[in-house]
PDB file of N, CA and C in Angstrom:
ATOM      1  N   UNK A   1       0.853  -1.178   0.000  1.00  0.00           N
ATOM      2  CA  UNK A   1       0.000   0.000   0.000  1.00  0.00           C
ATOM      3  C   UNK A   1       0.898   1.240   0.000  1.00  0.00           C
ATOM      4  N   UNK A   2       0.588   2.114  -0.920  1.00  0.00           N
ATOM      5  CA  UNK A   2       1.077   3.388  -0.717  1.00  0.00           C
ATOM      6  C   UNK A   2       0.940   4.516   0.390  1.00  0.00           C
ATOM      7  N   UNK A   3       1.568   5.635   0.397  1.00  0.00           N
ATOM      8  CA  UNK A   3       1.224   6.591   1.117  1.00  0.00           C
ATOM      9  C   UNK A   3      -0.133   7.576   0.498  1.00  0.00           C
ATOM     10  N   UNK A   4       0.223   7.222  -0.960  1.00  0.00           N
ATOM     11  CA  UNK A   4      -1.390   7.781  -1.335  1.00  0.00           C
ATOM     12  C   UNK A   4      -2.594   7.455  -1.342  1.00  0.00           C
ATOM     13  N   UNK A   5      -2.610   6.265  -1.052  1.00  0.00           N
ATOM     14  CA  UNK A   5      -4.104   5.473  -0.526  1.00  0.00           C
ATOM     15  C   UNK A   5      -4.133   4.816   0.397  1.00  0.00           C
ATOM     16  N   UNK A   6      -3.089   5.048   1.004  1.00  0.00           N
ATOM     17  CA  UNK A   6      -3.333   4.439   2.820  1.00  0.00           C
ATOM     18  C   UNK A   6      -4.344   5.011   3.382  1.00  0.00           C
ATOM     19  N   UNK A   7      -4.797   5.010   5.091  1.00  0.00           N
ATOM     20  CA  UNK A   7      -5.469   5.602   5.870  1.00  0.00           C
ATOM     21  C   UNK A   7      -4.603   5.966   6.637  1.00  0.00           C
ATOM     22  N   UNK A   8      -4.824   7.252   7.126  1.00  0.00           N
ATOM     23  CA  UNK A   8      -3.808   7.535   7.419  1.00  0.00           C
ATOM     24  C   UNK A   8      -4.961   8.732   8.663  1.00  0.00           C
ATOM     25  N   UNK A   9      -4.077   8.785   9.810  1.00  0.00           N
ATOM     26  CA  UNK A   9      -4.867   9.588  10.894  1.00  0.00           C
ATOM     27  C   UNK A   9      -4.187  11.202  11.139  1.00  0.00           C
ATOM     28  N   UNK A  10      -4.945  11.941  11.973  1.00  0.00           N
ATOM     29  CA  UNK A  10      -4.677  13.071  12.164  1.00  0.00           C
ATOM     30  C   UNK A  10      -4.656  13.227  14.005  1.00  0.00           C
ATOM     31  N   UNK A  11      -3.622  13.246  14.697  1.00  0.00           N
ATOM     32  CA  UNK A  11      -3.775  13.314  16.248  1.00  0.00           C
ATOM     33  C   UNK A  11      -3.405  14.949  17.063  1.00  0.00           C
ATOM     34  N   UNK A  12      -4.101  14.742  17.805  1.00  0.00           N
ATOM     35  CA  UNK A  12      -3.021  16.164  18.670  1.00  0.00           C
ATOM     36  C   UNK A  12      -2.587  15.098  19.899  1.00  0.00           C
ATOM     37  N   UNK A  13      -1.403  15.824  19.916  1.00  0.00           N
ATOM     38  CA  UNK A  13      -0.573  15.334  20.834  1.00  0.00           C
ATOM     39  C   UNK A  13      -0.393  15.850  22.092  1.00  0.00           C
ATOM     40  N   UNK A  14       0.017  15.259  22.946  1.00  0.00           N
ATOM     41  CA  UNK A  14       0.425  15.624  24.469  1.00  0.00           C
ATOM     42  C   UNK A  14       1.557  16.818  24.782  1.00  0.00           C
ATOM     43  N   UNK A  15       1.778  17.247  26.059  1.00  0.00           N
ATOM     44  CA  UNK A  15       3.427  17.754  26.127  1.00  0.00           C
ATOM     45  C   UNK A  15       4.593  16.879  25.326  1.00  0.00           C
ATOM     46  N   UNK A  16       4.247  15.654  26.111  1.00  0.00           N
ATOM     47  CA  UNK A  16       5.410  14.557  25.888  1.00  0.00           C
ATOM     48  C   UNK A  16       5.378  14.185  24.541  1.00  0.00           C
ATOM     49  N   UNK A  17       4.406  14.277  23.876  1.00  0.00           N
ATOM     50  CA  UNK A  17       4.427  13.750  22.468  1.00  0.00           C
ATOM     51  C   UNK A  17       3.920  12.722  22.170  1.00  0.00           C
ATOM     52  N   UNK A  18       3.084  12.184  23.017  1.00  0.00           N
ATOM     53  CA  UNK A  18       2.076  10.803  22.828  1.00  0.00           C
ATOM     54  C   UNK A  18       0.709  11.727  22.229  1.00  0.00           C
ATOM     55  N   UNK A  19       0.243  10.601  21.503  1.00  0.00           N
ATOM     56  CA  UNK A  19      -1.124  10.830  20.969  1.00  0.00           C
ATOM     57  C   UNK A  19      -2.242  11.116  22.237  1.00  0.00           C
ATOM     58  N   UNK A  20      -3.244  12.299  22.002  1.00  0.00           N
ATOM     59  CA  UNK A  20      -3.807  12.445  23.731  1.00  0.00           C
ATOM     60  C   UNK A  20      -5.504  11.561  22.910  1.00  0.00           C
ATOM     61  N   UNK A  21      -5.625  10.823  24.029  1.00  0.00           N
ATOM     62  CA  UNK A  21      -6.960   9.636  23.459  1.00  0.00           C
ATOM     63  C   UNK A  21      -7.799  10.655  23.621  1.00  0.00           C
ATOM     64  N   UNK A  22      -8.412  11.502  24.434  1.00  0.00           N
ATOM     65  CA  UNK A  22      -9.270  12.117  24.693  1.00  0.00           C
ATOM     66  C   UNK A  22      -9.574  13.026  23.314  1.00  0.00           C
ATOM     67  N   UNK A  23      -9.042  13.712  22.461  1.00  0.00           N
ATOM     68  CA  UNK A  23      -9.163  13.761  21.318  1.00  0.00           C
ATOM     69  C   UNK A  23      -8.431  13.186  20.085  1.00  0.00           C
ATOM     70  N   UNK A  24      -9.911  12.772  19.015  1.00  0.00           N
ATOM     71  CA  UNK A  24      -8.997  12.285  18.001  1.00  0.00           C
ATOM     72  C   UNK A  24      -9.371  10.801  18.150  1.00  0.00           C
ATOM     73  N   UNK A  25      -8.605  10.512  17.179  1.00  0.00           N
ATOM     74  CA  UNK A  25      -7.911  10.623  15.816  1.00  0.00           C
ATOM     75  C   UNK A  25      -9.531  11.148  14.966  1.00  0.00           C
ATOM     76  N   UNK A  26      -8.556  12.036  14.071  1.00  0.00           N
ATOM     77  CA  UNK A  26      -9.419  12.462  12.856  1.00  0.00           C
ATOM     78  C   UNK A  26      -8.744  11.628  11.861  1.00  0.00           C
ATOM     79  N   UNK A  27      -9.621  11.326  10.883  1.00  0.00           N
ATOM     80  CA  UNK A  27      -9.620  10.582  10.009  1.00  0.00           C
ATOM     81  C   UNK A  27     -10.550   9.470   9.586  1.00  0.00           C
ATOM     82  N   UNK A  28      -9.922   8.309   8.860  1.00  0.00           N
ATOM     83  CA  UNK A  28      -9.221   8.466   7.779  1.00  0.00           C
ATOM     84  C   UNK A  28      -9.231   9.207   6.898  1.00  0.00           C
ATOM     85  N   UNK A  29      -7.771   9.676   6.357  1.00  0.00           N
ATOM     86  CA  UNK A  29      -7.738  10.570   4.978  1.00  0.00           C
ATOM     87  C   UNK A  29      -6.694   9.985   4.402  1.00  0.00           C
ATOM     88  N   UNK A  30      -6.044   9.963   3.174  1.00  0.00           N
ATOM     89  CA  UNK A  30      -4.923   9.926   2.441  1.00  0.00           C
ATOM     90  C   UNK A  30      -4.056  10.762   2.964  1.00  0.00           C
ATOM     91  N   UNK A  31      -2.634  10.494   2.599  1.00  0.00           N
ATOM     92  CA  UNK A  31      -1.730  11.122   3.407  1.00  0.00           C
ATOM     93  C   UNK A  31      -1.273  12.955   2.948  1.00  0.00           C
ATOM     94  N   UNK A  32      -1.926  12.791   2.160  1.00  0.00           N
ATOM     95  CA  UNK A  32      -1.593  14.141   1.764  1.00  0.00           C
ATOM     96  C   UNK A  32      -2.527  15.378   2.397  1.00  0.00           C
ATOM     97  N   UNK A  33      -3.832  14.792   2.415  1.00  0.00           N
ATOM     98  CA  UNK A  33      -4.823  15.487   3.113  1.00  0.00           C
ATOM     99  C   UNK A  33      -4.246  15.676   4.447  1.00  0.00           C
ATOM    100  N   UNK A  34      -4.214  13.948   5.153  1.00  0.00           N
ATOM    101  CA  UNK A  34      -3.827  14.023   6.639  1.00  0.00           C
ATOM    102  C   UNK A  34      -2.495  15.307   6.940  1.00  0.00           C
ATOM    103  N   UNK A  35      -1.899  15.456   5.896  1.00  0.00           N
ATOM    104  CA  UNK A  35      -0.482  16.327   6.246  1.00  0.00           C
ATOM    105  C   UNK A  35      -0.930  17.963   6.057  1.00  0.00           C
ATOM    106  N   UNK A  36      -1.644  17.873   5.217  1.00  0.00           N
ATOM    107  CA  UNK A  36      -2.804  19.275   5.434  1.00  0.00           C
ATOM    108  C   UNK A  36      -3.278  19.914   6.576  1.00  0.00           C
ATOM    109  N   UNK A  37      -4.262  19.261   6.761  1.00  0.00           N
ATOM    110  CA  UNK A  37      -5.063  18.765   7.869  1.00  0.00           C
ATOM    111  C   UNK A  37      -4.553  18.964   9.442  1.00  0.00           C
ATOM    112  N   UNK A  38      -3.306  18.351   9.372  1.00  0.00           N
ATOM    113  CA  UNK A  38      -2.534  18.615  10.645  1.00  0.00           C
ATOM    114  C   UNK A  38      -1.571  19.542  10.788  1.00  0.00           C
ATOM    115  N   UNK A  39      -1.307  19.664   9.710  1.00  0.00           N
ATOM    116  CA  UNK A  39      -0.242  21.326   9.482  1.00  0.00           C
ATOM    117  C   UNK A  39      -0.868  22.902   9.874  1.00  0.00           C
ATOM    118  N   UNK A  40      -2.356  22.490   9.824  1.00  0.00           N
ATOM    119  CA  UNK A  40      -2.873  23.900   9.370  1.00  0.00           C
ATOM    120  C   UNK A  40      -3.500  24.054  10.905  1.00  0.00           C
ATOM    121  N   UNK A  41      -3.904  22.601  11.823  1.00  0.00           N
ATOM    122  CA  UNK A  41      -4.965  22.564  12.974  1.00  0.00           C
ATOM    123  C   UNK A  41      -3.481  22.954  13.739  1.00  0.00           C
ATOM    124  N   UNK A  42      -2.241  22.579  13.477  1.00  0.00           N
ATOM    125  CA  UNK A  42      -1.294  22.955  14.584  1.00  0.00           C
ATOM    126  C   UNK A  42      -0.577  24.117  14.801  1.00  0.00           C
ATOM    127  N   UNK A  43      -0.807  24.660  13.103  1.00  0.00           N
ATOM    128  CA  UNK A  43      -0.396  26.457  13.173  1.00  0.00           C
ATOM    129  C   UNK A  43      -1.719  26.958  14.273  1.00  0.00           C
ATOM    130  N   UNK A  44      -2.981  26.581  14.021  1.00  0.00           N
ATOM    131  CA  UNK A  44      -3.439  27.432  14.982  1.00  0.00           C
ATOM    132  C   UNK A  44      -4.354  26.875  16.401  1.00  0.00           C
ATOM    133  N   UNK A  45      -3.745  25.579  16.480  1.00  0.00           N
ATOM    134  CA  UNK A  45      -3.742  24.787  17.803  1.00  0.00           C
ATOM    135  C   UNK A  45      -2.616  25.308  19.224  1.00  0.00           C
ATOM    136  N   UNK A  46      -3.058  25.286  20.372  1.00  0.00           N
ATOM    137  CA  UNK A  46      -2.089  24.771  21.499  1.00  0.00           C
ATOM    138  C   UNK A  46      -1.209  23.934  21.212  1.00  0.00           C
ATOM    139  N   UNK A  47      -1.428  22.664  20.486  1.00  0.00           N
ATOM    140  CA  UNK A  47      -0.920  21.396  20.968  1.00  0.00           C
ATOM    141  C   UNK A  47      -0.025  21.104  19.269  1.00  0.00           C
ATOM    142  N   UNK A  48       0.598  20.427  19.447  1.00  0.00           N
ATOM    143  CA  UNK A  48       1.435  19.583  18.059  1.00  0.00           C
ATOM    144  C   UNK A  48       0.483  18.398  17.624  1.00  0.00           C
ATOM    145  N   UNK A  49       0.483  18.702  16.797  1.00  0.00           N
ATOM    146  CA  UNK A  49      -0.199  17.203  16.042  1.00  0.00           C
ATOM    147  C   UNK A  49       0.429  16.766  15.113  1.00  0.00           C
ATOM    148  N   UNK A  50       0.003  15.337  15.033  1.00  0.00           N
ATOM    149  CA  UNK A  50       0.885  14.229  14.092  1.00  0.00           C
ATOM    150  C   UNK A  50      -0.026  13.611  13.489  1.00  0.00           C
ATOM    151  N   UNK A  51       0.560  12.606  12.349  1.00  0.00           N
ATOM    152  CA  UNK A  51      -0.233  11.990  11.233  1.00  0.00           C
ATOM    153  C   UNK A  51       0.813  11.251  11.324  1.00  0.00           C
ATOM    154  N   UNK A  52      -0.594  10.247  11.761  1.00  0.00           N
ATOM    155  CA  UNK A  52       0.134   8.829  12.160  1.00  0.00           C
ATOM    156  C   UNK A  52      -0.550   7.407  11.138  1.00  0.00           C
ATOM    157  N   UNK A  53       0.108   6.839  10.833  1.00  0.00           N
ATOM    158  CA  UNK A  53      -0.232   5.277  10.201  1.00  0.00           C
ATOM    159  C   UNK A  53      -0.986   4.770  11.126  1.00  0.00           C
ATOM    160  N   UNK A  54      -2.434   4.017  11.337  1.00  0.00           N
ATOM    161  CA  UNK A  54      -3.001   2.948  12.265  1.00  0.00           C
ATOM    162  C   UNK A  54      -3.302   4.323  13.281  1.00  0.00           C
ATOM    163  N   UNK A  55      -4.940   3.758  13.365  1.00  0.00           N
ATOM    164  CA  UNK A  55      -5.395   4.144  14.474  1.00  0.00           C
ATOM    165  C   UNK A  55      -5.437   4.047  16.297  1.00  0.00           C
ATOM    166  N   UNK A  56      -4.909   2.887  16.536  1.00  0.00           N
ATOM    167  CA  UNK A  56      -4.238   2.613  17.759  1.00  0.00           C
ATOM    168  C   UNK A  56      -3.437   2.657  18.450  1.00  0.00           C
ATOM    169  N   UNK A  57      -2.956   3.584  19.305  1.00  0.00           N
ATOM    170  CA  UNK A  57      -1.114   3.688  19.262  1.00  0.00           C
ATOM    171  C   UNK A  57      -0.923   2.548  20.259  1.00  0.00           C
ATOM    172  N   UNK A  58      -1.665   1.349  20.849  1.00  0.00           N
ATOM    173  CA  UNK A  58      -1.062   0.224  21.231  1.00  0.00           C
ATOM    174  C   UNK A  58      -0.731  -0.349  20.588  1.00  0.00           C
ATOM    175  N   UNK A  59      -1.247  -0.760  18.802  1.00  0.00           N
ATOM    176  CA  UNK A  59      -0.749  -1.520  18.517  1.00  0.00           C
ATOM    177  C   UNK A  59       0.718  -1.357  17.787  1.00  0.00           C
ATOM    178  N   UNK A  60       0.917  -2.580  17.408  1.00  0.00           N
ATOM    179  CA  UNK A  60       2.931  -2.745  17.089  1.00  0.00           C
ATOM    180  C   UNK A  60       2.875  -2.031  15.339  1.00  0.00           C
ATOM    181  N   UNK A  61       2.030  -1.550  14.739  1.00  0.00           N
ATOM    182  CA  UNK A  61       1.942  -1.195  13.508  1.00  0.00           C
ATOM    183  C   UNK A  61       1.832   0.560  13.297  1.00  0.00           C
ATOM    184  N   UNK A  62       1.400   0.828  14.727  1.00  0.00           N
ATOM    185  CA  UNK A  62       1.167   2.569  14.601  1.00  0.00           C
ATOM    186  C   UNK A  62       2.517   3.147  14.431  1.00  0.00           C
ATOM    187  N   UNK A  63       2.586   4.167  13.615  1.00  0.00           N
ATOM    188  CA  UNK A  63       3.348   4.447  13.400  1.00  0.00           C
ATOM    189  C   UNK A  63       3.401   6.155  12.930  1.00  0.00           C
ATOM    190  N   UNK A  64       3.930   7.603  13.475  1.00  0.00           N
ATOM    191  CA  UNK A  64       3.942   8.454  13.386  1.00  0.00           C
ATOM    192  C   UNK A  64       4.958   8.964  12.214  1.00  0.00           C
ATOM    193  N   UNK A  65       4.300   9.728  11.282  1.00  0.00           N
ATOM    194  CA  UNK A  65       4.927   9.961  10.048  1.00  0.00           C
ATOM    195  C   UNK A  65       5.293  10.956  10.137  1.00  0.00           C
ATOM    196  N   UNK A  66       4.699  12.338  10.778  1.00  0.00           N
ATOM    197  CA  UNK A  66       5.078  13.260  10.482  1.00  0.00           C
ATOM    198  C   UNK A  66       4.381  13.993  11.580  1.00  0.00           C
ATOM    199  N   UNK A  67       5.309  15.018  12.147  1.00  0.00           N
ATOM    200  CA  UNK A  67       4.868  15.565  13.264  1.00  0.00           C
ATOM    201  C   UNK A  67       4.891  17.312  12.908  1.00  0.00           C
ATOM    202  N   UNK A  68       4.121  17.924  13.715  1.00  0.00           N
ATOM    203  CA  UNK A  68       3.893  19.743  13.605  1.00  0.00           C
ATOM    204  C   UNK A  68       3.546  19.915  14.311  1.00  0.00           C
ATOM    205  N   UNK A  69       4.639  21.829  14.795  1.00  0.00           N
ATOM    206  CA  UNK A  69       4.547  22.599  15.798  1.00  0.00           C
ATOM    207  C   UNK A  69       3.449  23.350  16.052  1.00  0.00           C
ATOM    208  N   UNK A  70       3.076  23.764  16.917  1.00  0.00           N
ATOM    209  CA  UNK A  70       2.173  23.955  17.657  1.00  0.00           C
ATOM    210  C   UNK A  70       2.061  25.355  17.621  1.00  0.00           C
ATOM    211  N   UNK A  71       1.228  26.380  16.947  1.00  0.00           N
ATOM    212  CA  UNK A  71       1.172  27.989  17.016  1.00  0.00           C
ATOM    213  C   UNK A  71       2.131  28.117  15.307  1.00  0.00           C
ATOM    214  N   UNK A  72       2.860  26.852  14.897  1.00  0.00           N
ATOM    215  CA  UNK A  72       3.556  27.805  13.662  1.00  0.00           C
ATOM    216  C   UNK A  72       3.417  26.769  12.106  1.00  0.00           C
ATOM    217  N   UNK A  73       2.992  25.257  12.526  1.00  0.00           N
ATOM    218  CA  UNK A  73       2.408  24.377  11.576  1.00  0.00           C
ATOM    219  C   UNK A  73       4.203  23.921  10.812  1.00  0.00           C
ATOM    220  N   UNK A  74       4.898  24.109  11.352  1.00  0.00           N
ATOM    221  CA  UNK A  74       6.532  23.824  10.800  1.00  0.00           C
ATOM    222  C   UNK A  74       6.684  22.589  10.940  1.00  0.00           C
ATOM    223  N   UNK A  75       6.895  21.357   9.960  1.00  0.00           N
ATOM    224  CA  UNK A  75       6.952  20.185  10.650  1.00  0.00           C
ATOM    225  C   UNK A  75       8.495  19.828  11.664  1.00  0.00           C
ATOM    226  N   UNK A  76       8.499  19.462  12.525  1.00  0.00           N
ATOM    227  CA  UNK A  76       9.402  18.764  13.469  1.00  0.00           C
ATOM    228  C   UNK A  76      10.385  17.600  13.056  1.00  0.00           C
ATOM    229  N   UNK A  77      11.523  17.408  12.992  1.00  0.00           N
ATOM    230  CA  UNK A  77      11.895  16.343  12.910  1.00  0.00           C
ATOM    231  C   UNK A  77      12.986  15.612  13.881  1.00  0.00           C
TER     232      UNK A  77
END
């Protein structure tokens, strides 16, 4: 499966940088949307959000693709 037709999620994140359960995941979208999507909610969010592979972050497959700052939408690496 590609990154262009995967499912792909949209999270806000914690201080620490864990996905916060209490909100979220938005999605599914394709990854291009999801990178939209979370770029634009974290320029004018509190919090950093990520776009992550798999909706569960227990399971062994979740996986965070791409992360953004919080007030400026800059991705993090």
């Amino acid at each position: 499966m590609t990154k262009s037709n995967a499912s792909y999620y949209v999270w806000v994140l914690t201080r620490s940088g864990a996905p916060l359960t209490t909100e979220g995941p938005y999605g599914p979208f394709s990854f291009a949307i999801a990178k939209q999507n979370a770029r634009i909610a974290a320029s004018k969010g509190l919090h950093d959000r990520a776009v992550t592979r798999g909706r569960d972050p227990s399971s062994k497959s979740f996986m965070i693709e791409r992360r953004y700052q919080a007030g400026t939408g800059a991705e993090v690496r």
